[in-house]
Structures are given as C-alpha cells and as structure tokens.
PDB file of N, CA and C in Angstrom:
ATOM      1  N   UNK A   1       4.336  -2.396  31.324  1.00  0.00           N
ATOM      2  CA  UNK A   1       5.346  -3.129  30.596  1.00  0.00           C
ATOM      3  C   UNK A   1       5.805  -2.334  29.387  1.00  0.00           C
ATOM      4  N   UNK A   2       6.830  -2.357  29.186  1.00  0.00           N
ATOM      5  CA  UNK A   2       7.557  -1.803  27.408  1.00  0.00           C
ATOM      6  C   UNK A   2       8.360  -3.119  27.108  1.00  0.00           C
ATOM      7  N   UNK A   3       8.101  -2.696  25.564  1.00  0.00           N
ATOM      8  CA  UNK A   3       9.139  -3.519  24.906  1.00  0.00           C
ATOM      9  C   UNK A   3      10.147  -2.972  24.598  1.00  0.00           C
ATOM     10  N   UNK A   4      11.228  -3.676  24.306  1.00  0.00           N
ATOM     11  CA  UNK A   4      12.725  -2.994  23.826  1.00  0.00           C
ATOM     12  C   UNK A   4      13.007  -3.691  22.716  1.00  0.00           C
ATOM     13  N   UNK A   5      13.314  -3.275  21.685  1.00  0.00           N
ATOM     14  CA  UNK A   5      13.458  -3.932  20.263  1.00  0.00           C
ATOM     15  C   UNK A   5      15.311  -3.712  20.364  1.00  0.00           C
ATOM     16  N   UNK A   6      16.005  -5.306  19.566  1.00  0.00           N
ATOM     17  CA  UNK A   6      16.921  -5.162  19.698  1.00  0.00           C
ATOM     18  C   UNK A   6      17.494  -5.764  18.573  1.00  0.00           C
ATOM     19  N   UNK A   7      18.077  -5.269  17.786  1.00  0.00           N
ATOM     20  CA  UNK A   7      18.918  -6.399  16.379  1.00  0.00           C
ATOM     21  C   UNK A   7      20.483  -6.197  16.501  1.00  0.00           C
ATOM     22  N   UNK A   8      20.271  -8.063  16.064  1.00  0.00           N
ATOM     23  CA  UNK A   8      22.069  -7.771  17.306  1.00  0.00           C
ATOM     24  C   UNK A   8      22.894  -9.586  15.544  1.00  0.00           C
ATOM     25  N   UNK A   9      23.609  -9.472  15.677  1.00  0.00           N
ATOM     26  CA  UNK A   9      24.222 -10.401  14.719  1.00  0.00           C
ATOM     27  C   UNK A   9      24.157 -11.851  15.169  1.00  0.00           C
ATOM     28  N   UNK A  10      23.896 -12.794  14.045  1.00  0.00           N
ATOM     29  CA  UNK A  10      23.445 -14.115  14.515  1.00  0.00           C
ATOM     30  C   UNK A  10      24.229 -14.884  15.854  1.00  0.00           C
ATOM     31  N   UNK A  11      25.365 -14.354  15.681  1.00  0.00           N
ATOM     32  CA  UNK A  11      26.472 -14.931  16.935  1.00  0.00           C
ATOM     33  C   UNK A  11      26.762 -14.549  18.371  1.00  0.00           C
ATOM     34  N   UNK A  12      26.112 -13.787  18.045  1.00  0.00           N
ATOM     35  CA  UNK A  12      25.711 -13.115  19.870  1.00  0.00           C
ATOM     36  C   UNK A  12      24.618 -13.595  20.340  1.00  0.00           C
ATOM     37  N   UNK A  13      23.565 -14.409  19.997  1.00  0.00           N
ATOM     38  CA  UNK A  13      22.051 -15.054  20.037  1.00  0.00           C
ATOM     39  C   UNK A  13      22.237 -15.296  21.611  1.00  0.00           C
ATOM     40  N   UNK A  14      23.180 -16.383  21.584  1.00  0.00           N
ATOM     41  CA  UNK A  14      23.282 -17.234  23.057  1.00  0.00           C
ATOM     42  C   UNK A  14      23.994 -16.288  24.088  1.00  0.00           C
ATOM     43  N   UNK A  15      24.930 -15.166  24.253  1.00  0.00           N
ATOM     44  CA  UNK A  15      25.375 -14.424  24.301  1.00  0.00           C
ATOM     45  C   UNK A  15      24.095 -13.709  25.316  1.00  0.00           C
ATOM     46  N   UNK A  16      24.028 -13.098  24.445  1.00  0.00           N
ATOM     47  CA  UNK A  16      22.417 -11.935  25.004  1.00  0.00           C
ATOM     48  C   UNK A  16      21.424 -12.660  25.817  1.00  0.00           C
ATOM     49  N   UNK A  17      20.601 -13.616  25.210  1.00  0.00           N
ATOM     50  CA  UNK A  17      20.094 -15.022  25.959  1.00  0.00           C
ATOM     51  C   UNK A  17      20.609 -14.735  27.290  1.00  0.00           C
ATOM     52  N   UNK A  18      22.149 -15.615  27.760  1.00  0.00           N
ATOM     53  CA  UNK A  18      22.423 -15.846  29.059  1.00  0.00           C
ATOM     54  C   UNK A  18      22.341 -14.621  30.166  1.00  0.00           C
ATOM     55  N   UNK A  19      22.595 -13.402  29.389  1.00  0.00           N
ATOM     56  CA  UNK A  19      22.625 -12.101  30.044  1.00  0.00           C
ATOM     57  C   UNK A  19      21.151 -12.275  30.169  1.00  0.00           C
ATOM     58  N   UNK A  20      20.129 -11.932  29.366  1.00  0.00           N
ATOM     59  CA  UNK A  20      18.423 -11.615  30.006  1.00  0.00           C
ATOM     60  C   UNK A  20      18.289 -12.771  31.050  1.00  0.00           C
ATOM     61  N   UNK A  21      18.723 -13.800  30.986  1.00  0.00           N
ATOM     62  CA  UNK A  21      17.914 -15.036  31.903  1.00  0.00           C
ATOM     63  C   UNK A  21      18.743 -14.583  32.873  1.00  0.00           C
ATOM     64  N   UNK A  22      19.838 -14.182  32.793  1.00  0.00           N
ATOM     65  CA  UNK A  22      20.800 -13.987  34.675  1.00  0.00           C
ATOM     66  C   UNK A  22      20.260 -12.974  35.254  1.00  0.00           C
ATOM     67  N   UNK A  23      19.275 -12.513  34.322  1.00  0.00           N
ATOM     68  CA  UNK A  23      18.716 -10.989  34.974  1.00  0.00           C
ATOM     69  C   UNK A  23      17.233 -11.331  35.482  1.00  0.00           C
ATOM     70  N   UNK A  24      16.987 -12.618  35.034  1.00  0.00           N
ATOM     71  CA  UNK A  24      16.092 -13.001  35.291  1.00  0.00           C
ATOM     72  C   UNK A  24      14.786 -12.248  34.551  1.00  0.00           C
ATOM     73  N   UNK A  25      14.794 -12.007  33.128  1.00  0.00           N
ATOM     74  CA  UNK A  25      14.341 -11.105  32.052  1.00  0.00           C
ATOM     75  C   UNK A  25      13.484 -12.529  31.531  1.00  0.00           C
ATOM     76  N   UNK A  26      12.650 -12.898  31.112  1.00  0.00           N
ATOM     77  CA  UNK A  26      12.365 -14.193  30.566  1.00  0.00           C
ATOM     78  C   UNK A  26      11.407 -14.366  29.349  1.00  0.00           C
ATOM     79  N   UNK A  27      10.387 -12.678  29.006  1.00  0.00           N
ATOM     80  CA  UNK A  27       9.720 -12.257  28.233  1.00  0.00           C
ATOM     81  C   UNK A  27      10.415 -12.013  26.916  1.00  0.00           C
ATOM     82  N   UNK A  28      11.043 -12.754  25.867  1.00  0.00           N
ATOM     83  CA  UNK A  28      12.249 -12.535  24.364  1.00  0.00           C
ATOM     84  C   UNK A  28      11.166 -13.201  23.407  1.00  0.00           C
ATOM     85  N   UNK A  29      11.014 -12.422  22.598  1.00  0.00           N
ATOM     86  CA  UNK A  29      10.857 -13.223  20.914  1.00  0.00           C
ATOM     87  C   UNK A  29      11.943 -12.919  20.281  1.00  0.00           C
ATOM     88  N   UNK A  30      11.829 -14.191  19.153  1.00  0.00           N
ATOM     89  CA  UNK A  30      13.532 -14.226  18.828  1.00  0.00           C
ATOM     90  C   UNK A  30      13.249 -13.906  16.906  1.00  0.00           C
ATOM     91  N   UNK A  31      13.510 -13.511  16.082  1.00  0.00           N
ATOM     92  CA  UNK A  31      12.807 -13.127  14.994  1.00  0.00           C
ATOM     93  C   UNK A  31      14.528 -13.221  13.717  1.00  0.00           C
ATOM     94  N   UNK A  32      13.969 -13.653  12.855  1.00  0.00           N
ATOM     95  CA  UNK A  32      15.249 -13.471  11.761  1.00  0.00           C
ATOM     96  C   UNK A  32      14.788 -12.515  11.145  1.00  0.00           C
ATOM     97  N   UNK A  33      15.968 -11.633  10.932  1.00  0.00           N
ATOM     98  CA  UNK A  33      15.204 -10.956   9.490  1.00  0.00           C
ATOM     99  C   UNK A  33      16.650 -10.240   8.985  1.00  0.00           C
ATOM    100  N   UNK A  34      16.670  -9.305   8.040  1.00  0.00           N
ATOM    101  CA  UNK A  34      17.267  -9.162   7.090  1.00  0.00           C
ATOM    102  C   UNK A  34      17.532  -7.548   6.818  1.00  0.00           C
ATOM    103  N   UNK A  35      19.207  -6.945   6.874  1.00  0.00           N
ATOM    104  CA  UNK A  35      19.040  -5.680   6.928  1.00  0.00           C
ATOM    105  C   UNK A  35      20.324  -5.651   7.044  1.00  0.00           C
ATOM    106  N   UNK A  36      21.149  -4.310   6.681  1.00  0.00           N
ATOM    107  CA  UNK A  36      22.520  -3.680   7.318  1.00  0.00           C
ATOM    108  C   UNK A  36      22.397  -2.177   8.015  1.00  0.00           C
ATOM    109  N   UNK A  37      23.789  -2.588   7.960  1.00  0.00           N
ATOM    110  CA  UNK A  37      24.536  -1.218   8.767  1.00  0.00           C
ATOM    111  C   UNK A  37      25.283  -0.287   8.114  1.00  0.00           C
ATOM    112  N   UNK A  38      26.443  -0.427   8.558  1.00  0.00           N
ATOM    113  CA  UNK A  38      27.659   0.516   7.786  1.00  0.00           C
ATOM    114  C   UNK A  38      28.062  -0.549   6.762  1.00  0.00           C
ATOM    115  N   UNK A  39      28.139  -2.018   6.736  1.00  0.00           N
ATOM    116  CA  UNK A  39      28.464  -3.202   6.152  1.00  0.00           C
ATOM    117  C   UNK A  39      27.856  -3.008   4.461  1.00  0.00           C
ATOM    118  N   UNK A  40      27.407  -2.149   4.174  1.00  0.00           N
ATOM    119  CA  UNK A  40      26.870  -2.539   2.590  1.00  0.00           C
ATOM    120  C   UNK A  40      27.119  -2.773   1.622  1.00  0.00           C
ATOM    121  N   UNK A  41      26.936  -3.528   0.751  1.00  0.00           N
ATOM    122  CA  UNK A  41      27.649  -3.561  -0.492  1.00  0.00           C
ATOM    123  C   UNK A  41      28.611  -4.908   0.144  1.00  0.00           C
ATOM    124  N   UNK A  42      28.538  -5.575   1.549  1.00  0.00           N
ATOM    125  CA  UNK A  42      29.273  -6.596   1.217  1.00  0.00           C
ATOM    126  C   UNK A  42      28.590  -8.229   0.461  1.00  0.00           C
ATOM    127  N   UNK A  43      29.894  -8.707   0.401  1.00  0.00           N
ATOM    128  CA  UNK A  43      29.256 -10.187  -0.053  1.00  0.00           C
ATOM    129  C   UNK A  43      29.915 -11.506   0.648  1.00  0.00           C
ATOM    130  N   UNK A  44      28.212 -11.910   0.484  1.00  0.00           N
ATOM    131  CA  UNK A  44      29.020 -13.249   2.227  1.00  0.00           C
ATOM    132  C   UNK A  44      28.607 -14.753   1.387  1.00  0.00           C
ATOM    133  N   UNK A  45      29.002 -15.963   1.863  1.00  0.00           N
ATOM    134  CA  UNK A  45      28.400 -16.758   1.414  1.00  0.00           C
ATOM    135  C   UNK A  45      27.860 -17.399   2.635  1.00  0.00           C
ATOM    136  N   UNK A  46      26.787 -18.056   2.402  1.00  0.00           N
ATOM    137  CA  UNK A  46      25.770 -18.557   3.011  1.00  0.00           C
ATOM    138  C   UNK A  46      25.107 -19.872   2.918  1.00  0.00           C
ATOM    139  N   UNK A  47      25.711 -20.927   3.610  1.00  0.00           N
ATOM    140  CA  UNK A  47      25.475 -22.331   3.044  1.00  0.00           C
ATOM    141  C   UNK A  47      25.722 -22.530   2.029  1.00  0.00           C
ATOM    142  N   UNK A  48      26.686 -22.053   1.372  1.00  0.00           N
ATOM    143  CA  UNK A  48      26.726 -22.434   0.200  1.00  0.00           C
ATOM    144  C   UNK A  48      26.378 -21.350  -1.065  1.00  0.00           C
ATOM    145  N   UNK A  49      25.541 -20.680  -0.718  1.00  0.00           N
ATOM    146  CA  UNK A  49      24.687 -19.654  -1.421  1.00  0.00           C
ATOM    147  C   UNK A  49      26.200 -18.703  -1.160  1.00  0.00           C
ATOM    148  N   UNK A  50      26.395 -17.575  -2.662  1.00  0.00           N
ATOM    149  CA  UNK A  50      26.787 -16.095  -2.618  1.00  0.00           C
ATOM    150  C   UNK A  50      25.965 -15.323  -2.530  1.00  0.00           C
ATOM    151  N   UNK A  51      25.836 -14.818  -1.363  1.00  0.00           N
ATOM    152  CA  UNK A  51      24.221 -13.651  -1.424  1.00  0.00           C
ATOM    153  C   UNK A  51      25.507 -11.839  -1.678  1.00  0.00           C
ATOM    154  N   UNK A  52      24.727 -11.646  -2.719  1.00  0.00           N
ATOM    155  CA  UNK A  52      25.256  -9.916  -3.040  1.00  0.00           C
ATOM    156  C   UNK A  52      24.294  -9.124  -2.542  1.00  0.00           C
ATOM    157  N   UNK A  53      24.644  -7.955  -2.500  1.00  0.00           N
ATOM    158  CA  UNK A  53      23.755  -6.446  -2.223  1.00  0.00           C
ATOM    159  C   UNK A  53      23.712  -6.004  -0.976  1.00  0.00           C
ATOM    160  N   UNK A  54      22.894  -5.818  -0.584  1.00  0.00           N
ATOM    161  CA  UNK A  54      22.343  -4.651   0.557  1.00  0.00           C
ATOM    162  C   UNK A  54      22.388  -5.710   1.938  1.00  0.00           C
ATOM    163  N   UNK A  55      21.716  -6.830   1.872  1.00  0.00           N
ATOM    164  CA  UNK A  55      21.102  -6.932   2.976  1.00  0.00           C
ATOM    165  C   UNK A  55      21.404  -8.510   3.412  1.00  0.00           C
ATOM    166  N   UNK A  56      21.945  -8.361   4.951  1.00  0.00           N
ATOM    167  CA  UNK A  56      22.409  -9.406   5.583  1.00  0.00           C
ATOM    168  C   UNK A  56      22.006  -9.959   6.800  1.00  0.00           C
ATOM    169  N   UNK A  57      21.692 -11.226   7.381  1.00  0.00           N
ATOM    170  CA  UNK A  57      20.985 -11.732   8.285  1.00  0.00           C
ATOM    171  C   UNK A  57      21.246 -11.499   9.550  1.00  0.00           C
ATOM    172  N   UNK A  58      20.338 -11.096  10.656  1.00  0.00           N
ATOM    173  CA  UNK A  58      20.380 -10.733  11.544  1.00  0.00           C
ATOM    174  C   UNK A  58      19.385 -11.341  12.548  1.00  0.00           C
ATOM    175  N   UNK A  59      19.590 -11.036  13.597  1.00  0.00           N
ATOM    176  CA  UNK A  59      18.317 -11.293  14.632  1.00  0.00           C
ATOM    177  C   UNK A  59      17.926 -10.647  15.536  1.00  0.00           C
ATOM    178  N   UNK A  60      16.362 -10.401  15.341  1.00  0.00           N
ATOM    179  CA  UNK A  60      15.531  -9.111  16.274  1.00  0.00           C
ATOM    180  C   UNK A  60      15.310  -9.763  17.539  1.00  0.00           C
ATOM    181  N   UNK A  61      15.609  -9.031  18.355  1.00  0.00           N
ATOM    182  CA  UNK A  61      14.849  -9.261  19.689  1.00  0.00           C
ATOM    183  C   UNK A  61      13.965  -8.399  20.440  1.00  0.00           C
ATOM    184  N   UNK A  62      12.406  -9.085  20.393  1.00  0.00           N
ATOM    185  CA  UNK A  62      11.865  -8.000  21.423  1.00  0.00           C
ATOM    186  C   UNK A  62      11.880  -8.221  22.823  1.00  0.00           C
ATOM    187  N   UNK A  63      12.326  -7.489  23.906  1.00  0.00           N
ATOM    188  CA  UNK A  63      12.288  -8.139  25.177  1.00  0.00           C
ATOM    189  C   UNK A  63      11.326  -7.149  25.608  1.00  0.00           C
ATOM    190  N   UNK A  64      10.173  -8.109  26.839  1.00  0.00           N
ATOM    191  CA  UNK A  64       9.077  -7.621  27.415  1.00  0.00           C
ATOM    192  C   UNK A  64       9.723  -7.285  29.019  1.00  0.00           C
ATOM    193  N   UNK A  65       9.872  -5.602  29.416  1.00  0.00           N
ATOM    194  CA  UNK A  65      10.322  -5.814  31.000  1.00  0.00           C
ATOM    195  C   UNK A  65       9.534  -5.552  31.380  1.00  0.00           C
ATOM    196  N   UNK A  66       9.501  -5.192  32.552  1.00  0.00           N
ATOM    197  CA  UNK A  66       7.862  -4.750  33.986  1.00  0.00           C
ATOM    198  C   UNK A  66       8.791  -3.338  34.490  1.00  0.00           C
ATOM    199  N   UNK A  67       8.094  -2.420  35.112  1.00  0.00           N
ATOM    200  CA  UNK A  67       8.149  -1.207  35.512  1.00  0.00           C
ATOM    201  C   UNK A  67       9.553  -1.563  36.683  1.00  0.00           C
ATOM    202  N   UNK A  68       9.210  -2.282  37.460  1.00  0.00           N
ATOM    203  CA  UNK A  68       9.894  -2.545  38.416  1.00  0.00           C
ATOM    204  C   UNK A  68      11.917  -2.358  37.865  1.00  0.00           C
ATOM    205  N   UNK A  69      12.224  -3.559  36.537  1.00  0.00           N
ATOM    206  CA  UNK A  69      13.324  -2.961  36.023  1.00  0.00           C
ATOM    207  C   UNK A  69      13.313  -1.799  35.715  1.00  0.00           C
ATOM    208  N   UNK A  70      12.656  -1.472  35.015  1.00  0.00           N
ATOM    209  CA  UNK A  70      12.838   0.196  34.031  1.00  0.00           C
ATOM    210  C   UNK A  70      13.163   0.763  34.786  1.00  0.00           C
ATOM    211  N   UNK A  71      12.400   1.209  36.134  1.00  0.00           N
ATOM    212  CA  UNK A  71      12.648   2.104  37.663  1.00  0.00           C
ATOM    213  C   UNK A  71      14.339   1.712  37.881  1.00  0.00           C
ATOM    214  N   UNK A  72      15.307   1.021  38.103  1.00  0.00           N
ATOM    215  CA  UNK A  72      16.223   0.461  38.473  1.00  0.00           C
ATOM    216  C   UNK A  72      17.466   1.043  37.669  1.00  0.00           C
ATOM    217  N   UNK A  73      16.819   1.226  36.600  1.00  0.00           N
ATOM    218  CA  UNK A  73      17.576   1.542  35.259  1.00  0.00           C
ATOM    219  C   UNK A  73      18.931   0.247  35.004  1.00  0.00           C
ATOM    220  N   UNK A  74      18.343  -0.715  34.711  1.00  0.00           N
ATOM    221  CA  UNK A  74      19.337  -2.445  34.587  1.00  0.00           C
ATOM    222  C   UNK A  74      19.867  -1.919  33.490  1.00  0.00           C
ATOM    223  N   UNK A  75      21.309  -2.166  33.601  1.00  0.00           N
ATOM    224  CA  UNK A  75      22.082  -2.817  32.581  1.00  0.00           C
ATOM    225  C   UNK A  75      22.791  -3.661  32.201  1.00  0.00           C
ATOM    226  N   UNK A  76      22.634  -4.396  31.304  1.00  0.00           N
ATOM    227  CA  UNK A  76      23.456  -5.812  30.907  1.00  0.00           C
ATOM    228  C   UNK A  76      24.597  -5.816  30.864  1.00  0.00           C
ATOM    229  N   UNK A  77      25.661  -7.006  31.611  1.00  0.00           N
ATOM    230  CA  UNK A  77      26.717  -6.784  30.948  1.00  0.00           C
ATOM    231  C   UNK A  77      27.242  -7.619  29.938  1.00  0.00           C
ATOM    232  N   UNK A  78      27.568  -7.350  29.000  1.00  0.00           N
ATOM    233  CA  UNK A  78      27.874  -8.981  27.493  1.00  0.00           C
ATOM    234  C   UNK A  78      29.564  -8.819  27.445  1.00  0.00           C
TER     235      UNK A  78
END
C-alpha cells in the first residue's frame, strides 16, 4: 500500500470525494489545516473574522491505494 498526500481548496472536498469513490478508492482521511501558495499576503474574511498574512485554509487528503491501482497507473478525472 502507499499513501498519496493531497491539499486541494475547501471547495473541491465533494468534488475529489465523488472521483475516489467512482474509482472505488475508499481508504481518505480528510484533515484541515492551514498554508499557501502563490496566494500570499492575501486577505479573506472568514465567518465573519478578517484573517491577514500568510496562511489560508485548506484540506489535506491522505488516500490509502493497494499495488493493484499503482500497477494500472489510475487517473482521476475532476
């Protein structure tokens, strides 16, 4: 088995989701956490909150595959 680590923006969640389950992929932890990109220095508001600086919410995904995909070389389509 490998994992594949993936951080992808809160709005693609369900998105990515429907793609692993059509693939029949079913091994996901779903993780918040906090970080940018090329995006820095912007400012978002957030419930209400103005959050400044560096770092903006995201979501990690680790997906668990089996040898059997990897061999196949799968790719998603979103």
């Amino acid at each position: 088995m490998k994992i594949i680590v993936a951080i992808i923006q809160p709005f693609r969640l369900d998105e990515v989701l429907q793609a692993l389950y059509a693939e029949d992929i079913n091994l996901v932890t779903v993780s918040e956490v906090l970080g940018h990109g090329r995006q820095m220095g912007v400012t978002e508001v957030y419930r209400g909150n103005k959050e400044m600086g560096n770092l903006l919410r995201k979501i990690r995904l680790e997906i668990a595959v089996n040898r059997q995909l990897r061999q196949t070389g799968h790719q998603l389509q979103l």
